[in-house]
N, C-alpha and C. Protein backbone atom coordinates (compact mmCIF):
# COMPACT_ATOMS: atom_id res chain seq x y z
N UNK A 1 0.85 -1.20 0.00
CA UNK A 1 0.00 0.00 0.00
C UNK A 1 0.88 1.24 0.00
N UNK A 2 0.62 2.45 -0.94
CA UNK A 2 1.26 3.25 -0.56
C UNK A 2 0.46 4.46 0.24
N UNK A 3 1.49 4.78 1.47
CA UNK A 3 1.17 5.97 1.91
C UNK A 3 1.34 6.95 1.61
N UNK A 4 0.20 8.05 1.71
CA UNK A 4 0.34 9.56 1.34
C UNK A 4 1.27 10.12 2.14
N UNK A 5 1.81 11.24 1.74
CA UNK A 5 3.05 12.05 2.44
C UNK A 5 2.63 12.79 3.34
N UNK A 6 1.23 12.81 3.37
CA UNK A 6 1.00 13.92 4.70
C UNK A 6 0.78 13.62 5.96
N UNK A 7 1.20 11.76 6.09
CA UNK A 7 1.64 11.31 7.38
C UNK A 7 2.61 10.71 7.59
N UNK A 8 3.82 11.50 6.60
CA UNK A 8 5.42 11.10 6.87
C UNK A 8 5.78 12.16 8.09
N UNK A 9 5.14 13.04 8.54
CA UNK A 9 5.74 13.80 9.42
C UNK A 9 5.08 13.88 11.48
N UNK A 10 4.24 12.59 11.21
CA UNK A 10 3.74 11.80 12.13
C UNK A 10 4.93 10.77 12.98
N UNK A 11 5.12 11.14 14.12
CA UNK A 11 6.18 10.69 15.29
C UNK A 11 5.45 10.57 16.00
N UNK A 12 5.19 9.16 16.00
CA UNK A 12 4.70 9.03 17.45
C UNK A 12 5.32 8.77 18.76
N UNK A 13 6.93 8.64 18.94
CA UNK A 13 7.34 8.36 20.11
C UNK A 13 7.64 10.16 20.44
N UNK A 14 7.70 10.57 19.57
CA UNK A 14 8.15 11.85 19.72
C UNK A 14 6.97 12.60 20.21
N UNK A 15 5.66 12.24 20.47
CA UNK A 15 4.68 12.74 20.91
C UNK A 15 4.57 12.19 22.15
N UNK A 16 4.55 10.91 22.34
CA UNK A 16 4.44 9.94 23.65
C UNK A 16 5.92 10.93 24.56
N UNK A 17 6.63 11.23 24.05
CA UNK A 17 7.97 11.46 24.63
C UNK A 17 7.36 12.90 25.75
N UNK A 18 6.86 13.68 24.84
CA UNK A 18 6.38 15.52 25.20
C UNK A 18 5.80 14.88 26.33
N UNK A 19 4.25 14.38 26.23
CA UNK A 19 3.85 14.15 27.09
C UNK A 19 3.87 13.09 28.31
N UNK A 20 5.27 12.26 28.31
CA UNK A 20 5.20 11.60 29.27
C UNK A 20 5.97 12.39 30.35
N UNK A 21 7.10 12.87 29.98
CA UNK A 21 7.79 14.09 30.55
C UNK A 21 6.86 15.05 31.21
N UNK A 22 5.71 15.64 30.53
CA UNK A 22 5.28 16.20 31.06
C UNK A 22 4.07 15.89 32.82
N UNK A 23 4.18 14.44 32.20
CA UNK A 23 3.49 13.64 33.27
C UNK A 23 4.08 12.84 34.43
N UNK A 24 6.22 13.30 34.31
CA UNK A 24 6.64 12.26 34.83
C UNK A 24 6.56 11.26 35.06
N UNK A 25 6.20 10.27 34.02
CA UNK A 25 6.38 9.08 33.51
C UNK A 25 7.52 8.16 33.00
N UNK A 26 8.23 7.06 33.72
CA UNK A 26 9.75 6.86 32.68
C UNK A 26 9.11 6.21 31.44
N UNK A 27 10.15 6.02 30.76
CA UNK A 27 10.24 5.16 29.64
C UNK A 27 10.03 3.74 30.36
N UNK A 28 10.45 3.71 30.91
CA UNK A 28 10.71 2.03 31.60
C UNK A 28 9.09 2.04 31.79
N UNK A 29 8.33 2.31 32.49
CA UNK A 29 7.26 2.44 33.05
C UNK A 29 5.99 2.22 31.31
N UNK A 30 6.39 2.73 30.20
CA UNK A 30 5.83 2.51 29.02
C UNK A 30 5.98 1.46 28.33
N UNK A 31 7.17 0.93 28.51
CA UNK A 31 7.35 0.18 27.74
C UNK A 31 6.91 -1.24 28.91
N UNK A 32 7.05 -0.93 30.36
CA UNK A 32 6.49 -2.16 30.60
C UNK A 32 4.79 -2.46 30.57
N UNK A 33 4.58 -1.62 30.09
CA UNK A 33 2.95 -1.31 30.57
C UNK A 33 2.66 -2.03 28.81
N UNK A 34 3.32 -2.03 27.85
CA UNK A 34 3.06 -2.54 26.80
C UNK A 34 3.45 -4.14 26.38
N UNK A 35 4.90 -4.12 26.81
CA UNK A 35 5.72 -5.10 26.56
C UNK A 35 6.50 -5.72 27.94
N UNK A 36 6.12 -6.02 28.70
CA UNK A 36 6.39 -5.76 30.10
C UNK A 36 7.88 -6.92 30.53
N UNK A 37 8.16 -7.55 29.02
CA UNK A 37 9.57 -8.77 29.43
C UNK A 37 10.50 -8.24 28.53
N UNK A 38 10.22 -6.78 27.84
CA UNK A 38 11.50 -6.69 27.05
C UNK A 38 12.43 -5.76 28.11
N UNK A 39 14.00 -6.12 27.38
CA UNK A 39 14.73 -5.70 28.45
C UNK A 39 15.86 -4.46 27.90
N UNK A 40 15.54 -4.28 26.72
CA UNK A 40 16.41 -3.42 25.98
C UNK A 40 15.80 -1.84 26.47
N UNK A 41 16.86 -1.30 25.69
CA UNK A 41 17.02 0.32 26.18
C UNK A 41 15.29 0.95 25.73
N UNK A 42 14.96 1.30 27.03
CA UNK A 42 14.01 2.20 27.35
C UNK A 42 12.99 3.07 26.36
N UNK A 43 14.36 3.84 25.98
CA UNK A 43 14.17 5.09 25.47
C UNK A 43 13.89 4.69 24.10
N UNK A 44 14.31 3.57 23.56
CA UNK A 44 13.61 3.00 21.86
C UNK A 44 12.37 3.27 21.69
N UNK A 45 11.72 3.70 22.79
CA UNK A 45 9.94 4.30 22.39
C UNK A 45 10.02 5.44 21.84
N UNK A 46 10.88 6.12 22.28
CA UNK A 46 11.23 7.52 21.73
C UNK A 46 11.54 7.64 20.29
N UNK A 47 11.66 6.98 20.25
CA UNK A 47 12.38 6.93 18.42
C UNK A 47 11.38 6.15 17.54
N UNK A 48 10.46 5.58 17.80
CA UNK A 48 9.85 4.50 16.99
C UNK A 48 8.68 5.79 16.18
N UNK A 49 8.35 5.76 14.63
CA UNK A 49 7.70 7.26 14.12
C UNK A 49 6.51 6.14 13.84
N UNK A 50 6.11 4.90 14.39
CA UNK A 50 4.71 4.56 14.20
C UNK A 50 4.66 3.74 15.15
N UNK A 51 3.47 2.87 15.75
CA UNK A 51 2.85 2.08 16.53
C UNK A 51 1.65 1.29 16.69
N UNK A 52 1.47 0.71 17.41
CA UNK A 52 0.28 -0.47 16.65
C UNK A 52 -0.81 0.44 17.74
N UNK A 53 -2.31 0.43 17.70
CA UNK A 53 -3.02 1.37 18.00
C UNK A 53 -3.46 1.11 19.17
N UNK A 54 -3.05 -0.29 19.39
CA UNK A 54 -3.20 -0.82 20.59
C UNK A 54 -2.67 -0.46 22.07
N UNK A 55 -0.83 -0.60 21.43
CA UNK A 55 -0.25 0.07 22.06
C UNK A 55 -0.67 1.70 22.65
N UNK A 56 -0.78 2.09 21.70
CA UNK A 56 -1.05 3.28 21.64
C UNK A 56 -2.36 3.89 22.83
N UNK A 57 -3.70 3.06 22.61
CA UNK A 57 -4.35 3.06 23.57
C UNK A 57 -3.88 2.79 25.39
N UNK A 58 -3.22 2.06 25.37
CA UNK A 58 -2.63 0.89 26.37
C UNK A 58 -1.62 2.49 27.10
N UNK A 59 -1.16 3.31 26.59
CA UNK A 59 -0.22 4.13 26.35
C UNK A 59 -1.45 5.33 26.84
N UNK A 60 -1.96 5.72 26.27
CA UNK A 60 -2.89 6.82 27.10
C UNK A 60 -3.29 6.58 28.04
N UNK A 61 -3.84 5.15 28.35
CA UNK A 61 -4.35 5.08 29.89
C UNK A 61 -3.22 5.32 30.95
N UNK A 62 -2.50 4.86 30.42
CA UNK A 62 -0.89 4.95 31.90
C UNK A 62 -0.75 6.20 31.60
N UNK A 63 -0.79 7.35 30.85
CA UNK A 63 -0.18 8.87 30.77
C UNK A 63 -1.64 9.51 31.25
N UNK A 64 -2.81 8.66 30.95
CA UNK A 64 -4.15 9.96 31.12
C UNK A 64 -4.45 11.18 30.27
N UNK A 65 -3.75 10.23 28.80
CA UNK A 65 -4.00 11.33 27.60
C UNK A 65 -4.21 10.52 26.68
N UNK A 66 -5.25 10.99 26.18
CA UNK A 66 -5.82 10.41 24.86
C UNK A 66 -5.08 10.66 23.66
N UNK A 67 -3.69 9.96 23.37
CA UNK A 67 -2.99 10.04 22.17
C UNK A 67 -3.38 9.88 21.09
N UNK A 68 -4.07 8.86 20.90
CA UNK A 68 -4.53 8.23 19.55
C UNK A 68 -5.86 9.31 19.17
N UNK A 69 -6.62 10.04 20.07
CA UNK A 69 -7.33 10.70 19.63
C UNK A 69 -6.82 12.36 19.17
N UNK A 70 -5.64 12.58 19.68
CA UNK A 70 -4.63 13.78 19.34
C UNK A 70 -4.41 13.55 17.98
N UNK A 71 -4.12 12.01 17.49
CA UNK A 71 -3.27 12.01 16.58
C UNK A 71 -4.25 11.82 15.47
N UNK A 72 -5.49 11.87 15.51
CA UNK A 72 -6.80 11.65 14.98
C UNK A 72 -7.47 12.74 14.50
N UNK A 73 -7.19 13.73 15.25
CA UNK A 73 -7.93 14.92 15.11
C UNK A 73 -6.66 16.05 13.97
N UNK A 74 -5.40 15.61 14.47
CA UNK A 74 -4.70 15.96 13.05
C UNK A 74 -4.86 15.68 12.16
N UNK A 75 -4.99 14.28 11.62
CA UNK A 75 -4.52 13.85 10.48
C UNK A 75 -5.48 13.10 9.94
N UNK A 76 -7.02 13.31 10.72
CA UNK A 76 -8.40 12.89 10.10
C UNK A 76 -9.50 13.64 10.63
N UNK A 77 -9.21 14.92 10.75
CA UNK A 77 -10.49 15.99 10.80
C UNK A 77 -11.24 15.73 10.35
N UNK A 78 -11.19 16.04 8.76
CA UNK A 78 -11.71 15.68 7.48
C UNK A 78 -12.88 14.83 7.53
N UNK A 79 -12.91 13.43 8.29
CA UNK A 79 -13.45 12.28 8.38
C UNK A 79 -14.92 12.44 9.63
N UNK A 80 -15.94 12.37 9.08
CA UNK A 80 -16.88 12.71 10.23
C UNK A 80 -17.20 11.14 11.02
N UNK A 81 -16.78 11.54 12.42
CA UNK A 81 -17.07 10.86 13.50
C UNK A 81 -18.78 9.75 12.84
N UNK A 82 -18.09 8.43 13.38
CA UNK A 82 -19.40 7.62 13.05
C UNK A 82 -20.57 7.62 14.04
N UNK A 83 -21.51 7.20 13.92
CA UNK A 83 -22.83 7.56 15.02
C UNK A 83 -22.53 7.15 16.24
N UNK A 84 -21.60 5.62 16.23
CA UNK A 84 -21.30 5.04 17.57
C UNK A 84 -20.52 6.04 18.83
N UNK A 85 -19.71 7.07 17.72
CA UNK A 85 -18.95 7.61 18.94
C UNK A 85 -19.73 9.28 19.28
N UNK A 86 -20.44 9.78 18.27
CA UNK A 86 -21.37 10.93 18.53
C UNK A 86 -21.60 10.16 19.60
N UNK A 87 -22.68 9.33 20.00
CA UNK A 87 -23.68 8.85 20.84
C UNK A 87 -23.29 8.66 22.14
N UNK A 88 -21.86 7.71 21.95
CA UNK A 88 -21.51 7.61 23.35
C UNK A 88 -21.35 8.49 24.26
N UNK A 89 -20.86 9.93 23.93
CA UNK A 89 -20.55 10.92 24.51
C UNK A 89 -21.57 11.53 25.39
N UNK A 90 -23.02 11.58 24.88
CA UNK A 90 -24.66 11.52 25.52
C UNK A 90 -24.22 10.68 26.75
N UNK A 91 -23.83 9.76 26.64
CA UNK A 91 -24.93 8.51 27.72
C UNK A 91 -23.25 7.88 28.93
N UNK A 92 -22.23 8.70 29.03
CA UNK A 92 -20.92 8.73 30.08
C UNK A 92 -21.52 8.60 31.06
N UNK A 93 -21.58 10.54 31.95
CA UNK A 93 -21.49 10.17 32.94
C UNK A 93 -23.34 11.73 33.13
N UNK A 94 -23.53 11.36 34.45
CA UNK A 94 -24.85 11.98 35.07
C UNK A 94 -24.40 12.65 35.82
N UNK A 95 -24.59 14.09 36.21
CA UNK A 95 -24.11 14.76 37.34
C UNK A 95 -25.33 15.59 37.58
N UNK A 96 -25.42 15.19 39.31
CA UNK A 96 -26.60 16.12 40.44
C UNK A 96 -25.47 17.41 40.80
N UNK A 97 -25.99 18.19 40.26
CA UNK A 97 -25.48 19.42 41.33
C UNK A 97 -25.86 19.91 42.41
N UNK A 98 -27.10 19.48 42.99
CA UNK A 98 -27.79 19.44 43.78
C UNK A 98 -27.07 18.69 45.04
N UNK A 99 -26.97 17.48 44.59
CA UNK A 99 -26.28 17.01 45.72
C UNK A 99 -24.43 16.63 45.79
N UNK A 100 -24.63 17.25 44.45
CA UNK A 100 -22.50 17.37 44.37
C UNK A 100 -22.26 15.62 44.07
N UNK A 101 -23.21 14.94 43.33
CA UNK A 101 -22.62 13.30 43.33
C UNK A 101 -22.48 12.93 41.55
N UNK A 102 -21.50 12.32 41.33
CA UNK A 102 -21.62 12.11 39.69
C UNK A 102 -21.70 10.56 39.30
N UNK A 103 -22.47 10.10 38.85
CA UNK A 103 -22.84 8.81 38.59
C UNK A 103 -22.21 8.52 37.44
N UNK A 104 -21.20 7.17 36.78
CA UNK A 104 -20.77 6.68 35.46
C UNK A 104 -21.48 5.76 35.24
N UNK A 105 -22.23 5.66 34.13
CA UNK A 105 -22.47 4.34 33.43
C UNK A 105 -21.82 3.51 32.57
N UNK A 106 -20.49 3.84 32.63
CA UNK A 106 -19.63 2.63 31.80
C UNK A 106 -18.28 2.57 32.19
N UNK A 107 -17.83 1.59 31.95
CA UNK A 107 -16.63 1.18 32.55
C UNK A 107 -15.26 2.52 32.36
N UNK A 108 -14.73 3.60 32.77
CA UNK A 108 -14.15 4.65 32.29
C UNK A 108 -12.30 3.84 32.97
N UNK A 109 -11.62 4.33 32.09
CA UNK A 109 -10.14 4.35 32.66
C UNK A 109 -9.65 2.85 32.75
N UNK A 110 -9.92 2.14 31.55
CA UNK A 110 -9.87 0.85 30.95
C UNK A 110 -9.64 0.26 29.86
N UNK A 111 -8.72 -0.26 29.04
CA UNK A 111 -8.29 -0.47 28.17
C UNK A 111 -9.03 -2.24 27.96
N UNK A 112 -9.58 -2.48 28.87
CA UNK A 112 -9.84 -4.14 28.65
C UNK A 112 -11.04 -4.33 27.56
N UNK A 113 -10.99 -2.99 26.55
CA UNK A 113 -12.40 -3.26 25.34
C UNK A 113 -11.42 -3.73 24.52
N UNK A 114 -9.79 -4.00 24.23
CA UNK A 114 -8.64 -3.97 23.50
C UNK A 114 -8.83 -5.47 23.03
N UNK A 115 -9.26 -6.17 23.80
CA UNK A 115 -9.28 -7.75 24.03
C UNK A 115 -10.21 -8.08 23.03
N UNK A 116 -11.09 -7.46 22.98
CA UNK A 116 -12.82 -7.94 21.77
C UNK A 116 -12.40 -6.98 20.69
N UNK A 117 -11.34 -6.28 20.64
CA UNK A 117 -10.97 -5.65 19.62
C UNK A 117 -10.11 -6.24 18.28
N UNK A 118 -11.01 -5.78 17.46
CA UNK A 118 -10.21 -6.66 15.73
C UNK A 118 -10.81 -5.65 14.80
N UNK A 119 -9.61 -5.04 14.39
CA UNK A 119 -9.97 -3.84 13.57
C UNK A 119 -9.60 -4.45 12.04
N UNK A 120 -9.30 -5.98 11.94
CA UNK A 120 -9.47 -5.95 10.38
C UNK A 120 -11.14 -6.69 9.97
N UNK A 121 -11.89 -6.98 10.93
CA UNK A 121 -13.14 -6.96 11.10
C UNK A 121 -14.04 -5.99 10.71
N UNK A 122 -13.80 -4.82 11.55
CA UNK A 122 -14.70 -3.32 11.13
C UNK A 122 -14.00 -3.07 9.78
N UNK A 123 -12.76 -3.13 9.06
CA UNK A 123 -12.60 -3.26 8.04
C UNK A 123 -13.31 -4.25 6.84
N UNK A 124 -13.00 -5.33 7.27
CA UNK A 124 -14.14 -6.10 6.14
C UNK A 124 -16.00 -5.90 6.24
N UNK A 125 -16.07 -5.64 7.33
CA UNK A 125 -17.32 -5.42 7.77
C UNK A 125 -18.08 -3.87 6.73
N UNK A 126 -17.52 -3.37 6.98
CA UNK A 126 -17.34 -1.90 6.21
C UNK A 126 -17.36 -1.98 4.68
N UNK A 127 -16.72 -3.14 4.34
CA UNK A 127 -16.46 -3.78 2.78
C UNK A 127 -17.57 -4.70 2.48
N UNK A 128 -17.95 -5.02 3.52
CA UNK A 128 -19.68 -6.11 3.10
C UNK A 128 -20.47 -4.64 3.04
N UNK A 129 -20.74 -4.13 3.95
CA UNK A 129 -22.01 -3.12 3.78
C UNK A 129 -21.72 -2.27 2.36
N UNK A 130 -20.81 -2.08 2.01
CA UNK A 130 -20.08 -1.32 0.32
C UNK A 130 -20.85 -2.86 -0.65
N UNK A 131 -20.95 -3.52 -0.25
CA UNK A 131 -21.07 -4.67 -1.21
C UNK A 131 -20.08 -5.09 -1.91
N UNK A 132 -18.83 -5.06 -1.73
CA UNK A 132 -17.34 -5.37 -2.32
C UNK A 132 -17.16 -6.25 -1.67
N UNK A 133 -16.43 -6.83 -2.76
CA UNK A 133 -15.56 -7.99 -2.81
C UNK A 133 -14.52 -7.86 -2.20
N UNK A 134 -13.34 -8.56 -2.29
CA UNK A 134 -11.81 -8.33 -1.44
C UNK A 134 -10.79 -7.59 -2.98
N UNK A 135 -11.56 -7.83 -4.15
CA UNK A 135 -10.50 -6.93 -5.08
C UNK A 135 -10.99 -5.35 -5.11
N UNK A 136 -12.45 -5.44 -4.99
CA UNK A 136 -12.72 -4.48 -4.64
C UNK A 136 -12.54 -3.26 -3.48
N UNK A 137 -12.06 -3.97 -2.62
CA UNK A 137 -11.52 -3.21 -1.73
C UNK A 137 -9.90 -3.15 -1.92
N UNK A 138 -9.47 -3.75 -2.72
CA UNK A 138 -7.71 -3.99 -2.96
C UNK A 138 -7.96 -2.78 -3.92
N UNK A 139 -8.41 -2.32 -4.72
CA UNK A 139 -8.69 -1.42 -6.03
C UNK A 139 -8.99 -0.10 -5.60
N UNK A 140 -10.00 0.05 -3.99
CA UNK A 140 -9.98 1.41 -3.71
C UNK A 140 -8.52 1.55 -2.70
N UNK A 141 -8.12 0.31 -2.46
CA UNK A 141 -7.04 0.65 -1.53
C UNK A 141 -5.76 0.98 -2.14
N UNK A 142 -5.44 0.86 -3.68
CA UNK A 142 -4.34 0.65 -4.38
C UNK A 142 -3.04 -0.36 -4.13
N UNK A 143 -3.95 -1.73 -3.71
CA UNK A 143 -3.04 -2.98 -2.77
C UNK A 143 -3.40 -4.10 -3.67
N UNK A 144 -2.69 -5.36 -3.30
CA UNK A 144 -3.24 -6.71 -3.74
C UNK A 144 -3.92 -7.07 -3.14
N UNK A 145 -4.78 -8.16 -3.60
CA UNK A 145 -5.91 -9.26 -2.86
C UNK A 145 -5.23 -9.55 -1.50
N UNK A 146 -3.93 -9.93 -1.59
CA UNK A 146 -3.83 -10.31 -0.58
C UNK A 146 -3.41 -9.82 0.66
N UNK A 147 -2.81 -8.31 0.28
CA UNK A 147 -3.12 -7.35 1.58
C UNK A 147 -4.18 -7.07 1.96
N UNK A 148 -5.01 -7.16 1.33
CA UNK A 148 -6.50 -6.81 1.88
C UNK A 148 -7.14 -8.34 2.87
N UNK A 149 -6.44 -9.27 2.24
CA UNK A 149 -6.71 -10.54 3.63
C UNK A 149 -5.99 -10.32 4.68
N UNK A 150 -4.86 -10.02 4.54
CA UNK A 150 -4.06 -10.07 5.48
C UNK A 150 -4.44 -8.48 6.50
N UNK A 151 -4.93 -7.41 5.90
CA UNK A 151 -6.04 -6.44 7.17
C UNK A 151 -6.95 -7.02 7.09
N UNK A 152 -7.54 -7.75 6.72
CA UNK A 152 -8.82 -8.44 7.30
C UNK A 152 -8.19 -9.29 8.45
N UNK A 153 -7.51 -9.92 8.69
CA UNK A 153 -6.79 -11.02 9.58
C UNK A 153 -6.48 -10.18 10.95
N UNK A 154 -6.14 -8.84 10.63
CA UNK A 154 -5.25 -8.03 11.68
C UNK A 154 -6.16 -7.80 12.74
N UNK A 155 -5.79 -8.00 14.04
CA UNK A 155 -5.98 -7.40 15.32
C UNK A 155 -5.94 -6.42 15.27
N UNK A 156 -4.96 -5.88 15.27
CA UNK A 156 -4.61 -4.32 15.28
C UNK A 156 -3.34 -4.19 14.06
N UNK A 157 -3.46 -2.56 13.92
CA UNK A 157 -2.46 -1.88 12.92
C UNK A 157 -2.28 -1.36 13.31
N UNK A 158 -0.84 -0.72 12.80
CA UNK A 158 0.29 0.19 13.14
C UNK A 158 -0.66 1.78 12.79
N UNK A 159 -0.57 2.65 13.36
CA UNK A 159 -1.35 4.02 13.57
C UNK A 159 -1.23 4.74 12.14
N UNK A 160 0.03 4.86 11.21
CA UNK A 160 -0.16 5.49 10.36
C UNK A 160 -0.75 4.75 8.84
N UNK A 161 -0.87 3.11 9.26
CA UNK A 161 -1.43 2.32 8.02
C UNK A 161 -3.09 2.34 8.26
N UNK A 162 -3.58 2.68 9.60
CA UNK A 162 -4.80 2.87 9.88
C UNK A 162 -5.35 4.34 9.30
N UNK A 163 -4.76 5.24 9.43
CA UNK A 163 -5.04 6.11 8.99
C UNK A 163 -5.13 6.42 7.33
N UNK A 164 -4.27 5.31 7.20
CA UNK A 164 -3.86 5.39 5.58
C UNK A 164 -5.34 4.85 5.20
N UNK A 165 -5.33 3.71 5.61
CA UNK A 165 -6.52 2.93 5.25
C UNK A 165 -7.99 3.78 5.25
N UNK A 166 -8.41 4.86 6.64
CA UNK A 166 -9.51 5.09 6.90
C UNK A 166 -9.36 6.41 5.93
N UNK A 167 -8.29 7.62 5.15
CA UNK A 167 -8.25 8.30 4.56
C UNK A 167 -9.04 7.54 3.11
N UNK A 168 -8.40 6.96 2.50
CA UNK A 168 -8.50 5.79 1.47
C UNK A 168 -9.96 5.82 1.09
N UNK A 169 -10.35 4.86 2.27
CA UNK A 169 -11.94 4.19 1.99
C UNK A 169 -12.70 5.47 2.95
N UNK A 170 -12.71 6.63 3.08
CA UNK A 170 -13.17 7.58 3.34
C UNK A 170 -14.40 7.47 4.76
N UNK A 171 -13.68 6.58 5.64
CA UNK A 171 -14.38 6.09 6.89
C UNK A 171 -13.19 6.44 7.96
N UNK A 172 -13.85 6.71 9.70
CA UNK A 172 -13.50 7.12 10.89
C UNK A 172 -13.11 5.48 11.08
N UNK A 173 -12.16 4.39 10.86
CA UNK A 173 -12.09 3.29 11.41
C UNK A 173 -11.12 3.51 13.29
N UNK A 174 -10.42 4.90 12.89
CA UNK A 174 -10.08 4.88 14.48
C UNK A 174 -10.98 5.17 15.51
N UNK A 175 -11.89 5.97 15.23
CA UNK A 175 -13.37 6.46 15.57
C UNK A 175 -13.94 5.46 16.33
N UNK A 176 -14.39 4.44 15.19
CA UNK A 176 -15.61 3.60 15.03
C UNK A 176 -14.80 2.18 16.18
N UNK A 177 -13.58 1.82 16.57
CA UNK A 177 -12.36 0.83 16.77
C UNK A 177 -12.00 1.05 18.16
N UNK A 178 -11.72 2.37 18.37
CA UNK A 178 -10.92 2.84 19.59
C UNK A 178 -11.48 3.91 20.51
N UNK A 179 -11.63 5.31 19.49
CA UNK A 179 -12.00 5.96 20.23
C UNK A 179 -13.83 6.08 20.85
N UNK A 180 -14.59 5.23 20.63
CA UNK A 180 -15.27 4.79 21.22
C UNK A 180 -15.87 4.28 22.34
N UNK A 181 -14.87 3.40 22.17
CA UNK A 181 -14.50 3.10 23.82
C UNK A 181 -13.82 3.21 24.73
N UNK A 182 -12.89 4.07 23.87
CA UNK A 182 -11.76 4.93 25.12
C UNK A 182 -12.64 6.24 26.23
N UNK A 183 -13.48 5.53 27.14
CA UNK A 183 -13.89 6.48 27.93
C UNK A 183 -13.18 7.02 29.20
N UNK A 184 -12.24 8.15 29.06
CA UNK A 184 -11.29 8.31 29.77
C UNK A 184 -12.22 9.70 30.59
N UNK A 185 -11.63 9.18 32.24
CA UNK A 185 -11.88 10.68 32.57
C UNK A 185 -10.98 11.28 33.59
N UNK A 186 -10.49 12.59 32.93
CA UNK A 186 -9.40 12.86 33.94
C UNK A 186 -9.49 13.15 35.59
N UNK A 187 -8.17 13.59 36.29
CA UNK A 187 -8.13 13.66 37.53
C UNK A 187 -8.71 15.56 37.77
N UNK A 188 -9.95 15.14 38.75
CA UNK A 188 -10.26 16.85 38.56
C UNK A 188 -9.11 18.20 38.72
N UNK A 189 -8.51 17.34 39.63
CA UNK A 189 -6.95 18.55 40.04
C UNK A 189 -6.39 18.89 38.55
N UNK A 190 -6.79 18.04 37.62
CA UNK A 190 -6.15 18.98 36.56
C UNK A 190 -7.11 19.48 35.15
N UNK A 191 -8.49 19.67 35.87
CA UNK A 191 -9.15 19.96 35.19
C UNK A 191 -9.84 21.60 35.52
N UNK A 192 -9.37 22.62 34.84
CA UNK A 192 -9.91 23.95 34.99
C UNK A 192 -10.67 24.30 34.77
N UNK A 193 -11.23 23.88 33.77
CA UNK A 193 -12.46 24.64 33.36
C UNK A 193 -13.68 23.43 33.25
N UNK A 194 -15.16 23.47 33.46
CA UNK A 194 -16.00 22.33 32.98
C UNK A 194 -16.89 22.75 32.07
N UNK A 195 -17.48 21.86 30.92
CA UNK A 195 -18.54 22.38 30.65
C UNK A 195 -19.47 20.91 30.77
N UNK A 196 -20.86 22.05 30.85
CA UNK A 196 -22.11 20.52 30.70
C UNK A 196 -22.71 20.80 29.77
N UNK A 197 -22.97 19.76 28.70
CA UNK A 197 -23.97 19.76 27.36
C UNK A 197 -25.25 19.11 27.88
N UNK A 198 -26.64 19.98 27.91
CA UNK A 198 -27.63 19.35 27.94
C UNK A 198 -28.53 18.56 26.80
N UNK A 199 -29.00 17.75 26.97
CA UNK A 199 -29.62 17.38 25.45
C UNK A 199 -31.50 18.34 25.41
N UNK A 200 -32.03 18.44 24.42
CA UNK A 200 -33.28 18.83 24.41
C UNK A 200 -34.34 18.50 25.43
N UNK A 201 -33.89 17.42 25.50
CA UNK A 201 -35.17 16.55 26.69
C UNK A 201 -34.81 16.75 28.20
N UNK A 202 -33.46 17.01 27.97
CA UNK A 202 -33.27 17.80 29.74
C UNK A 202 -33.22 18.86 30.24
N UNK A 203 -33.90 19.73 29.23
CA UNK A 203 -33.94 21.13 29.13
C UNK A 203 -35.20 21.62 29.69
């Protein structure tokens, strides 16, 4: 597959790097949280300019920053959010001001949706509802048949072939995959400002 050039300038350790520093976080501490028996130098996270999205998720929860959705909102604006993740955002969390108590309805500050996760699934899945075939999707992808089995096969992909892919076939697959269920919520001490969105019916 070839990638477009306007995510040759996508670093992702070099992003993980800013903000782990900024979170006092080691390297050691990342890389065991991903790979937790390798024993080589640390700092090789720092240098790596892609990553599997997994990682990547796995990687915001230990920092308490939503990377993959940073790196989403650069380099797939463009791409409108699918209904699954509009929606979720409604139905988080409930807050009484009345009595100062905030209720969650879903599991927040958890990476264990990673496990039921297979993003060459929502890929073929995406290719049945198109009504395409596997050349057919090799043809909008500019790939062979058999890269297109072999992302159908994939668990996860490396962050900038996902993007390649969801630019391509003109779909949110990080959206619809990850950020979905990445329901993160930060620590209030570092939250300044709030806002609350009401919907019509609670108005």
């Amino acid at each position: 597959m070839k990638k477009d050039h306007y995510i040759e300038d996508l670093h992702v350790g070099g992003i993980i790097k800013k903000i782990a520093h900024q979170r006092h976080v080691s390297a050691r501490a990342l890389i065991d949280a991903i790979h937790p028996y390798q024993t080589y130098n640390p700092d090789k996270i720092y240098h790596t300019d892609d990553m599997e999205c997994a990682d990547i998720v796995t990687i915001s929860y230990l920092l308490k920053y939503n990377i993959l959705d940073f790196i989403a909102k650069k380099y797939l604006s463009h791409l409108p959010f699918p209904d699954c993740v509009v929606n979720a955002e409604a139905r988080l969390v409930k807050i009484d001001t009345e009595n100062k108590q905030t209720t969650i309805y879903a599991p927040f500050n958890s990476c264990d949706f990673l496990k039921k996760t297979h993003i060459g699934q929502n890929i073929k899945k995406f290719a049945e509802r198109k009504g395409w075939k596997q050349q057919d999707t090799a043809k909008q992808l500019d790939c062979s048949q058999s890269t297109v089995s072999d992302l159908y096969g994939s668990r996860s992909l490396k962050v900038k072939t996902l993007i390649w892919v969801s630019d391509a076939l003109q779909y949110h697959f990080i959206a619809e995959a990850y950020l979905s269920q990445m329901l993160m919520v930060p620590f209030f001490n570092m939250i300044n400002d709030y806002t609350i969105t009401f919907s019509a019916e609670q108005v």
